[in-house]
N, C-alpha and C. Protein backbone atom coordinates (compact mmCIF):
# COMPACT_ATOMS: atom_id res chain seq x y z
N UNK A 1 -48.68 -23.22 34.43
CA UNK A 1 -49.62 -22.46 33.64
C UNK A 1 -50.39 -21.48 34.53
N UNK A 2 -50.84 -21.91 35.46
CA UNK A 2 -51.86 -21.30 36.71
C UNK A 2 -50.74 -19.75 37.29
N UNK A 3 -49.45 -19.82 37.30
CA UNK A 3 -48.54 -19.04 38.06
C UNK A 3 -48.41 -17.84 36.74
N UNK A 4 -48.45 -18.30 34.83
CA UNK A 4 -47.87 -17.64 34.10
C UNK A 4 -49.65 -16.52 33.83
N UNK A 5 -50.56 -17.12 34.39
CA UNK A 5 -52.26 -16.92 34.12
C UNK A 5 -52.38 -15.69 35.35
N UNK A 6 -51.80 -16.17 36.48
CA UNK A 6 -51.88 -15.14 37.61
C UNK A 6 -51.08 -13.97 37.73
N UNK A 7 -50.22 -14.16 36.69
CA UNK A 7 -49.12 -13.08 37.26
C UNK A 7 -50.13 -11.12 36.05
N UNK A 8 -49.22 -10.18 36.30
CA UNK A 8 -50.14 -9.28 35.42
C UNK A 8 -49.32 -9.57 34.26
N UNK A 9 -49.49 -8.76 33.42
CA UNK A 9 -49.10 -8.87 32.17
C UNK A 9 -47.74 -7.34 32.44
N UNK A 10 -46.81 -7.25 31.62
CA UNK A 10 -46.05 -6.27 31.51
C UNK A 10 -46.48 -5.33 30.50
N UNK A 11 -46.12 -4.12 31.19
CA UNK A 11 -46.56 -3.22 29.57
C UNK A 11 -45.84 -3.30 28.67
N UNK A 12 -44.66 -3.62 28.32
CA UNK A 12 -44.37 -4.02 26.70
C UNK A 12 -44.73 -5.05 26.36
N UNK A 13 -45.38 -6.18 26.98
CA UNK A 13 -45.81 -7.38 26.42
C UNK A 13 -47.29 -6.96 25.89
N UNK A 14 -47.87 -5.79 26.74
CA UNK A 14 -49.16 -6.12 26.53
C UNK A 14 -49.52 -4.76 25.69
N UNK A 15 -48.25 -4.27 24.92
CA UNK A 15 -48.20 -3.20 23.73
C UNK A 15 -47.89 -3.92 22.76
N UNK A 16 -46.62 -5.23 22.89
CA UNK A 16 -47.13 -5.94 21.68
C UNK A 16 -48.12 -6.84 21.30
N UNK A 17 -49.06 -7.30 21.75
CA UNK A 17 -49.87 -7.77 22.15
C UNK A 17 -50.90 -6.91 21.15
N UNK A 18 -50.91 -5.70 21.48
CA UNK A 18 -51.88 -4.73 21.10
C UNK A 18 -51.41 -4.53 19.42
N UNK A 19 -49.86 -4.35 19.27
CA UNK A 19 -49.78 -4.01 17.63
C UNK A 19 -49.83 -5.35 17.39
N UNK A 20 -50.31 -6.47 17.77
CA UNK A 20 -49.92 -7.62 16.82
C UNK A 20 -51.94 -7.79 16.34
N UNK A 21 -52.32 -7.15 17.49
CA UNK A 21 -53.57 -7.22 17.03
C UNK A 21 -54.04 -6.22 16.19
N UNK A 22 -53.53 -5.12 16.17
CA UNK A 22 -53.71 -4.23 15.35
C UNK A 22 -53.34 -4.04 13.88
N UNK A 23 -52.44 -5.02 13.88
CA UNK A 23 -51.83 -5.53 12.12
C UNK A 23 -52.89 -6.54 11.96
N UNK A 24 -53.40 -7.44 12.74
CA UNK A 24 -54.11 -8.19 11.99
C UNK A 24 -55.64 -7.97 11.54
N UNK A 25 -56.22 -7.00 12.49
CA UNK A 25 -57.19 -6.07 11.89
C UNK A 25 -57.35 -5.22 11.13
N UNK A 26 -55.85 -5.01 10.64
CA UNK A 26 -55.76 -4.35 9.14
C UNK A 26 -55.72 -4.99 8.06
N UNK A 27 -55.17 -5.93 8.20
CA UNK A 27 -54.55 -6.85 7.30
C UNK A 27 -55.90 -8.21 6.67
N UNK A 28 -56.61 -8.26 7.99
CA UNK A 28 -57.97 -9.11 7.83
C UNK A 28 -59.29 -8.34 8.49
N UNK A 29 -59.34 -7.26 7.84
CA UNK A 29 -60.70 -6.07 8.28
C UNK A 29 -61.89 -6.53 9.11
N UNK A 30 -62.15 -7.61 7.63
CA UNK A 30 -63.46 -8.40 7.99
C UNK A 30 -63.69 -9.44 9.10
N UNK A 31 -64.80 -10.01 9.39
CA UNK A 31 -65.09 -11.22 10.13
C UNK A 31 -64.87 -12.34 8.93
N UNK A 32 -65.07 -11.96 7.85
CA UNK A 32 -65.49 -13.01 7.06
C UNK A 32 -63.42 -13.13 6.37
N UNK A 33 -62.76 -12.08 6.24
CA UNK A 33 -61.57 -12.52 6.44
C UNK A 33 -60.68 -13.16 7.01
N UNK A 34 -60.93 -12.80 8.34
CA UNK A 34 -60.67 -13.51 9.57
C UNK A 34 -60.24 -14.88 9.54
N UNK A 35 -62.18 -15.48 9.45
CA UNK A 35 -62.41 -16.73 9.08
C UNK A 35 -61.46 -17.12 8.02
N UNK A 36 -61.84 -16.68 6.70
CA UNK A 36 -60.79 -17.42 5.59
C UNK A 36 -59.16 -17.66 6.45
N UNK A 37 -58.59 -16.97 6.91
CA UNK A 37 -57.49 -16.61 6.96
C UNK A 37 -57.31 -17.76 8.27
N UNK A 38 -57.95 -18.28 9.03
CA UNK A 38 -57.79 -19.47 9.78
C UNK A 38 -58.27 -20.32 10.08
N UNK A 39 -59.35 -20.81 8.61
CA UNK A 39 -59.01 -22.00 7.72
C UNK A 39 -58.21 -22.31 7.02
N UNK A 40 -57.40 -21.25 6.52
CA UNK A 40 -56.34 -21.45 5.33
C UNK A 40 -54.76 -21.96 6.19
N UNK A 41 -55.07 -20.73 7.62
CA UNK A 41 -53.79 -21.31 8.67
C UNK A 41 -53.93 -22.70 9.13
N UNK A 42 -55.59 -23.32 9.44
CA UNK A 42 -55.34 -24.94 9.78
C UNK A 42 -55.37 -25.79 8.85
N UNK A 43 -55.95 -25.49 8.03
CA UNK A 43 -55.41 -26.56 6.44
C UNK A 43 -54.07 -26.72 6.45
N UNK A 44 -53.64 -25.58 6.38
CA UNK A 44 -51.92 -25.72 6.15
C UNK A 44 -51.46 -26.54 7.59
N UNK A 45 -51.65 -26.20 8.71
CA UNK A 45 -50.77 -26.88 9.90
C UNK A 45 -51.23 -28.39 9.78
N UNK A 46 -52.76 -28.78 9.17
CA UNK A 46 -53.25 -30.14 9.24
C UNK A 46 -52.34 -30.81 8.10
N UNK A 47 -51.58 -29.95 7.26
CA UNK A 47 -50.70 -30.83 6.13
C UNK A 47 -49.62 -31.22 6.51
N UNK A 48 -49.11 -30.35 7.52
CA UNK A 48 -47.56 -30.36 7.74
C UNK A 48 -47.73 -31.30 8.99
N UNK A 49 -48.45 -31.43 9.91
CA UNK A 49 -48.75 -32.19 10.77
C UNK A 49 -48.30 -33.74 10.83
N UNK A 50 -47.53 -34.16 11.24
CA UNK A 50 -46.84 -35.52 11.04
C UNK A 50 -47.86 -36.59 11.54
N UNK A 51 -47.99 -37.62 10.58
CA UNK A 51 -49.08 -38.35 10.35
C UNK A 51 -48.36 -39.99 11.52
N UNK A 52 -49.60 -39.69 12.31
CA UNK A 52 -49.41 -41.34 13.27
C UNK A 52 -50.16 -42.97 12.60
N UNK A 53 -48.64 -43.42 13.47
CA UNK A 53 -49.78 -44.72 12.70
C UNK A 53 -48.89 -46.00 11.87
């Protein structure tokens, strides 16, 4: 982790990087979208989440 943290970033990684953030600031404008939008993503992963026990 420490070697993948140190190294730089590449510029096409860190252009997609940039449109992936840039769709999602379109797509969720708000702060208050945002939010909805990942509570709604951990509700869902807390369902599918395989239950221990």
């Amino acid at each position: 982790m420490r070697d993948a943290l140190a190294r730089p970033i590449a510029a096409e990684e860190r252009e997609d990087v940039l449109a992936l953030v840039r769709w999602f600031t379109r797509r969720y404008p708000t702060a208050a979208a945002r939010l909805a939008y990942v509570r709604q993503a951990y509700a869902r992963w807390q369902r599918a989440r395989p239950r221990s026990g």
